[in-house]
Structures are given as C-alpha cells and as structure tokens.
C-alpha atoms as a PDB file:
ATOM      1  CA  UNK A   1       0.000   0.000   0.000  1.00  0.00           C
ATOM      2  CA  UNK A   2       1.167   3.356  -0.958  1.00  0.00           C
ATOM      3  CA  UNK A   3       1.868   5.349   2.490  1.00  0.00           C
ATOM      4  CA  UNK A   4      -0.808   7.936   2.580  1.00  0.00           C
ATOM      5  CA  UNK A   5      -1.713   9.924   5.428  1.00  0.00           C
ATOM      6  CA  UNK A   6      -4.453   9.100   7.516  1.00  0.00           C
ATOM      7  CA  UNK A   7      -6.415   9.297  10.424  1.00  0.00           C
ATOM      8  CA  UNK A   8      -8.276   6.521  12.383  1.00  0.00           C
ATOM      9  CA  UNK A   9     -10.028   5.108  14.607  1.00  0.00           C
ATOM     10  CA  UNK A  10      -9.998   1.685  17.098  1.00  0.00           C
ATOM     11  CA  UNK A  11     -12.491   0.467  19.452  1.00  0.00           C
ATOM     12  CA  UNK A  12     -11.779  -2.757  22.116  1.00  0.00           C
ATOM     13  CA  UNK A  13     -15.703  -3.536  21.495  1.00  0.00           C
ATOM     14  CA  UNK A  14     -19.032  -2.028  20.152  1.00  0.00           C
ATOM     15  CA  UNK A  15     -19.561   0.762  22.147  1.00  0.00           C
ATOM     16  CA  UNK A  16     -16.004   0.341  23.911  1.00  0.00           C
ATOM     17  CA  UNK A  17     -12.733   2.105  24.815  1.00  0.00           C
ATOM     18  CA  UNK A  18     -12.086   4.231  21.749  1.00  0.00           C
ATOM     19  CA  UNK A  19      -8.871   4.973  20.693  1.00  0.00           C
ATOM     20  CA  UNK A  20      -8.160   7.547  17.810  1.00  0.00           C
ATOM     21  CA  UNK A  21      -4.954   8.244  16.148  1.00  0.00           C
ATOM     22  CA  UNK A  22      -2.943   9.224  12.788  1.00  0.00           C
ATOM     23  CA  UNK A  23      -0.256   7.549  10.907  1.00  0.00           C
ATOM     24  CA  UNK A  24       1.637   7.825   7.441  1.00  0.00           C
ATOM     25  CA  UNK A  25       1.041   4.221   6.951  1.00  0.00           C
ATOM     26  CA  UNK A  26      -2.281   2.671   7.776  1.00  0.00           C
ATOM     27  CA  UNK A  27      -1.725  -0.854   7.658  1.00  0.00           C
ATOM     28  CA  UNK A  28       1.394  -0.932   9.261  1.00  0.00           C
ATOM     29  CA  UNK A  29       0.287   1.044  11.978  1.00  0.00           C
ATOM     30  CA  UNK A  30      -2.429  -0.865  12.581  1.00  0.00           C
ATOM     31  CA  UNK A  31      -0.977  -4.134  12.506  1.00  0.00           C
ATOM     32  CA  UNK A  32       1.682  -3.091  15.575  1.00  0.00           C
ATOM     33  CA  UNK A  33      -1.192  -2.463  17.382  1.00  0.00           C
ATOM     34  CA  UNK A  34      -3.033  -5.883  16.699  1.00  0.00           C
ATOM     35  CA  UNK A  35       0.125  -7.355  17.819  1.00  0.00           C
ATOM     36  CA  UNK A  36       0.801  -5.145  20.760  1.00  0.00           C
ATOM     37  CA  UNK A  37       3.683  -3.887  19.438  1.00  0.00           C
ATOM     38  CA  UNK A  38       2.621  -0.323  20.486  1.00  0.00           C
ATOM     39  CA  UNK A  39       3.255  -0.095  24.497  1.00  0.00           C
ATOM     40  CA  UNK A  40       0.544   2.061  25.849  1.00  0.00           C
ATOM     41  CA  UNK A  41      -3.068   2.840  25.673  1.00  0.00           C
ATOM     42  CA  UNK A  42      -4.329   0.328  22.960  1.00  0.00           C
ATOM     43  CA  UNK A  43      -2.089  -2.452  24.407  1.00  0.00           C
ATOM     44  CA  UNK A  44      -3.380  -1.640  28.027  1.00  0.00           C
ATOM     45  CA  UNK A  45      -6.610  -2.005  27.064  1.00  0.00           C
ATOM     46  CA  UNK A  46      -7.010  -4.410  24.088  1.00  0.00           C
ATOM     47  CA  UNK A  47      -7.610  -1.599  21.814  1.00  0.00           C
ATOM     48  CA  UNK A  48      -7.369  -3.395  18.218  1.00  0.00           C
ATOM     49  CA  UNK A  49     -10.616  -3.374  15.651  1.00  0.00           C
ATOM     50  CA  UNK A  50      -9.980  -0.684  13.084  1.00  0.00           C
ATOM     51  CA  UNK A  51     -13.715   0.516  13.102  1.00  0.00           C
ATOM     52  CA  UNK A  52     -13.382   3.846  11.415  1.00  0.00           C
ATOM     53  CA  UNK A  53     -10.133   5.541   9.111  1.00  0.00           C
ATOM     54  CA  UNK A  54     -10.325   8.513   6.375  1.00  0.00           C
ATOM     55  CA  UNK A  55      -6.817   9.241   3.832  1.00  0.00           C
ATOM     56  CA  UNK A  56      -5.492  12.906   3.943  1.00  0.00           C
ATOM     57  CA  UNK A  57      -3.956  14.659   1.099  1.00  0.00           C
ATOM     58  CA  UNK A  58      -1.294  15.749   3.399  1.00  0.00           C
ATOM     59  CA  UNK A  59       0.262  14.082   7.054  1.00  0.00           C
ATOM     60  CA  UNK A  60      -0.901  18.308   8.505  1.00  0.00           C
ATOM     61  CA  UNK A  61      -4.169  17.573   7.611  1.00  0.00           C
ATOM     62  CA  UNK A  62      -4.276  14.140   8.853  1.00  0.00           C
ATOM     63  CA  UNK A  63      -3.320  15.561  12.259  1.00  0.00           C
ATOM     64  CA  UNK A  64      -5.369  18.177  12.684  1.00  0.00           C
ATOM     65  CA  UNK A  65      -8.501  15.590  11.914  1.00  0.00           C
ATOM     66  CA  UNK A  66      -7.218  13.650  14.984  1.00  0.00           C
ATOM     67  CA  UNK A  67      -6.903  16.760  17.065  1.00  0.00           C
ATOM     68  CA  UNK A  68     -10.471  17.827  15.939  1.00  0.00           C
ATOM     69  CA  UNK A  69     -11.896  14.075  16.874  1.00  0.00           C
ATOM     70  CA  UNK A  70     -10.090  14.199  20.104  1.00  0.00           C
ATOM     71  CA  UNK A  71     -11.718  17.046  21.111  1.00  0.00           C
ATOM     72  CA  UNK A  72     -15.065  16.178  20.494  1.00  0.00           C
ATOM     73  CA  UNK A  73     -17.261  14.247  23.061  1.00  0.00           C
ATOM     74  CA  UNK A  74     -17.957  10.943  22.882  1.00  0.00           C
ATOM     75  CA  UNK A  75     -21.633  11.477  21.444  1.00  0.00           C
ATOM     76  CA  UNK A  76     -20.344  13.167  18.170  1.00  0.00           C
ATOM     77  CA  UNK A  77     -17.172  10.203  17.506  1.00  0.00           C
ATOM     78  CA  UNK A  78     -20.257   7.322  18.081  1.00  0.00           C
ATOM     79  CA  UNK A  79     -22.096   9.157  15.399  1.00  0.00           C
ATOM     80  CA  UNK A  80     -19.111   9.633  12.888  1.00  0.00           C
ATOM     81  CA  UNK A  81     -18.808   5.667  13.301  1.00  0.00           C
ATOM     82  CA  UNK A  82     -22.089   4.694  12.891  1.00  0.00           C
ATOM     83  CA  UNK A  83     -22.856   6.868  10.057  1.00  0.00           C
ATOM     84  CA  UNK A  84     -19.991   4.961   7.820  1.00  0.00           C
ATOM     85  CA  UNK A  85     -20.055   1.245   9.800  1.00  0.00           C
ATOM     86  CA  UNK A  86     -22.968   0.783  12.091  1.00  0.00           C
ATOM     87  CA  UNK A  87     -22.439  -2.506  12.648  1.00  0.00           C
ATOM     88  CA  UNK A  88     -18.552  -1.489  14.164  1.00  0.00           C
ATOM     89  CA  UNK A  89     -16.951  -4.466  11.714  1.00  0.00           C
ATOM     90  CA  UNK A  90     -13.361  -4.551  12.443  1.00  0.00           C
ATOM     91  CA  UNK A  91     -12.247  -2.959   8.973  1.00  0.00           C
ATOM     92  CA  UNK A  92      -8.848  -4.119   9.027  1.00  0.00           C
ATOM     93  CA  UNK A  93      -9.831  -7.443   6.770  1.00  0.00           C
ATOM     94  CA  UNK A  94     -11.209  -4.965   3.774  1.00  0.00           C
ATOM     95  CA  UNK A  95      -7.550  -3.233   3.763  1.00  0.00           C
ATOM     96  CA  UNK A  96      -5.723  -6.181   3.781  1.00  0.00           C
ATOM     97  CA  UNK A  97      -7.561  -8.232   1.654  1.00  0.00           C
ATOM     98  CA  UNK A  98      -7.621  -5.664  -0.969  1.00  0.00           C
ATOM     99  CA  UNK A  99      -4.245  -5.648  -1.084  1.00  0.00           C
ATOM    100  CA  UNK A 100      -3.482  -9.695  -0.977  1.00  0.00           C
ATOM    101  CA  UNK A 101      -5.761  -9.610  -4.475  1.00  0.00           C
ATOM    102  CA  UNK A 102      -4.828  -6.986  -6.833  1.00  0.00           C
ATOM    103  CA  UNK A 103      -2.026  -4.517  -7.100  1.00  0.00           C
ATOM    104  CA  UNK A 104      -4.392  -1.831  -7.791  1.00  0.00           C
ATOM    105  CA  UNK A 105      -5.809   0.017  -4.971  1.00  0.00           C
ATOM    106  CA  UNK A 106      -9.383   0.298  -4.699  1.00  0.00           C
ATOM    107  CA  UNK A 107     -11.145   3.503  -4.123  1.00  0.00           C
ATOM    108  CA  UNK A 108     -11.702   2.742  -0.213  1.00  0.00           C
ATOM    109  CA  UNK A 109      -8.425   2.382  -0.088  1.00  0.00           C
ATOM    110  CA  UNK A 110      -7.138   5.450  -2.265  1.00  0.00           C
ATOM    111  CA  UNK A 111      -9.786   8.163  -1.241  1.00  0.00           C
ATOM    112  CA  UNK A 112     -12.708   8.992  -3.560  1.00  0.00           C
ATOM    113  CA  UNK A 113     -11.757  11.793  -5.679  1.00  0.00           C
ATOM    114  CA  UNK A 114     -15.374  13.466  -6.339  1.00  0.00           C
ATOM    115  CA  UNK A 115     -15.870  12.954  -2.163  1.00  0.00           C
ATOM    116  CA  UNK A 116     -12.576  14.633  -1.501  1.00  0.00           C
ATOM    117  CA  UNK A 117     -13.449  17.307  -3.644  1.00  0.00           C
ATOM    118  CA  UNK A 118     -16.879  17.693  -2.479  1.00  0.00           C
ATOM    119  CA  UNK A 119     -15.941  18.018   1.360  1.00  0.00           C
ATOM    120  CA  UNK A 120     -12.711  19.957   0.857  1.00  0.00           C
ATOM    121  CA  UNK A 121     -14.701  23.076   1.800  1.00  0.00           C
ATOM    122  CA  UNK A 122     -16.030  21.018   5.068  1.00  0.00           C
ATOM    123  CA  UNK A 123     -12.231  20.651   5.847  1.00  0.00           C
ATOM    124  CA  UNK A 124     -11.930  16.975   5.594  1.00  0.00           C
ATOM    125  CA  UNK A 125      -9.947  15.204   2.620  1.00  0.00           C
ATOM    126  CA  UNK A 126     -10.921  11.683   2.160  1.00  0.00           C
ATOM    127  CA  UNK A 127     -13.788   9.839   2.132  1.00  0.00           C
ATOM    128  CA  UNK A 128     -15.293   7.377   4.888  1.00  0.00           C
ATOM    129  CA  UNK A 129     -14.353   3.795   4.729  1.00  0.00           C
ATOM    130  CA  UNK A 130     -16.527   0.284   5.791  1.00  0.00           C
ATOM    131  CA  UNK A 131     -16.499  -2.306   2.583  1.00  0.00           C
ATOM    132  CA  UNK A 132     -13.954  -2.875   0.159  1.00  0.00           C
ATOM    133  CA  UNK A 133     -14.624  -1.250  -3.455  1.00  0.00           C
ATOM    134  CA  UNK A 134     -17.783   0.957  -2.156  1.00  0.00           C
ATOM    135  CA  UNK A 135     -17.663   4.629  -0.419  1.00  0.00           C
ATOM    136  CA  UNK A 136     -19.690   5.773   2.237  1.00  0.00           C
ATOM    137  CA  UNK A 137     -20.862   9.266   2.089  1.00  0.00           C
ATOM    138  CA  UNK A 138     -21.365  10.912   5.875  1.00  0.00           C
ATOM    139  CA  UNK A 139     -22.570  14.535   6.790  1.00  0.00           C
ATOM    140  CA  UNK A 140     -22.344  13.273   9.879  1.00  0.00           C
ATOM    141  CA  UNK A 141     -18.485  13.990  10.313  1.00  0.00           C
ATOM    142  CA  UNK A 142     -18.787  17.198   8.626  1.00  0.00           C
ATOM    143  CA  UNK A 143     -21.391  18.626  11.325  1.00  0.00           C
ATOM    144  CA  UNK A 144     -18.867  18.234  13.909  1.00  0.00           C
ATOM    145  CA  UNK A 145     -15.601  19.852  12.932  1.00  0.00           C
END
C-alpha cells in the first residue's frame, strides 16, 4: 500500500474504549497495534478493531482531523462511526484483503476523488471507509468539525 496519510479510529468492542490516532502508513500502523507492538493505551486495554479511518492529502491535515476528533465528546465520535459502519466491523480485513488480491488500490483504499473534492470546503480530505470497493458518504463527520 502506498503510504498515505491518515487518520483513524480503534475500538476494544461495540460501544467500547475508543482509541483515535494518525499515521503515514495505515496498515502498518495498525498491525503493531493488533500485535501489541505499540506499548501504551491500545495495548493496556485491548484496543485493536480498526472501526473507522479517512486518507489525507497531506500528514498536517491528517493531524489536525485527529486533534479535531479528540476534542469532540464521545456522542459526536459514536455518530461519525455509525454513520460509515454501524455494525462497528473490524475494517482491518477490507484493507488487507484488498491488497493480498490486486495490485491496484481500490477507491476505499485510495480516497474517492469526487468525495474529496466535495468536502474539501467542510475541511476533511478523504472519504469514509466500511467495505472494500464501495464509499460511504457521511454529513455526519462534517457537522462536527
């Protein structure tokens, strides 16, 4: 996978501890912290199911997403989730699987370029992520930025 800034989001359960962070490579990030490579927080607590992620044209952007989330309570980050995986499927199959099967990155995995476009005036940069090959379109994280 191409490194490509981006923020996320992990959760120990539905409804659980909620962990959000940002990283210049999503799968590898992720993956240190499915195999508690990461001392802290998410190892502490068995924070591991990628429930929630978004690509940033830039690693600035990506970071001041995170910063935004972090600030917000928990009310508005349960929404953001829900509106793009309701269901709270750990995502991290769809970005590795995609990846085991073709060379060529999907649109979940490279951003949607109408979305990103669309939303660049709402200050956010990529679009919303829950099943491989098919975008999720969410006011719901532009209402609370």
């Amino acid at each position: 996978m191409l490194r490509q800034p981006a923020t996320y989001m992990l959760a120990s359960s539905r409804n659980g501890t909620l962990y959000i962070g940002v990283t210049s490579d999503l799968i590898a990030r992720i993956w240190k912290h499915r195999d508690h490579l990461v001392d802290g927080f998410t190892k502490k607590y068995e924070v591991m199911n990628l429930i929630w992620y978004e690509f940033h044209a830039t690693m600035e952007e990506a970071i001041q997403r995170e910063k935004r989330i972090k600030k917000w309570n928990r009310a508005w980050k349960l929404q953001l989730i829900d509106a793009i995986n309701p269901s709270w499927r750990d995502l991290w199959p769809d970005i590795t699987d995609q990846l085991t099967g073709s060379n060529v990155l999907g649109s979940h995995l490279r951003g949607d370029d109408e979305l990103r476009k669309n939303t660049s005036n709402a200050g956010t940069s990529a679009a919303h992520h829950s099943t491989p090959l098919r975008t999720h379109h969410s006011t719901a994280s532009h209402a609370y930025q």
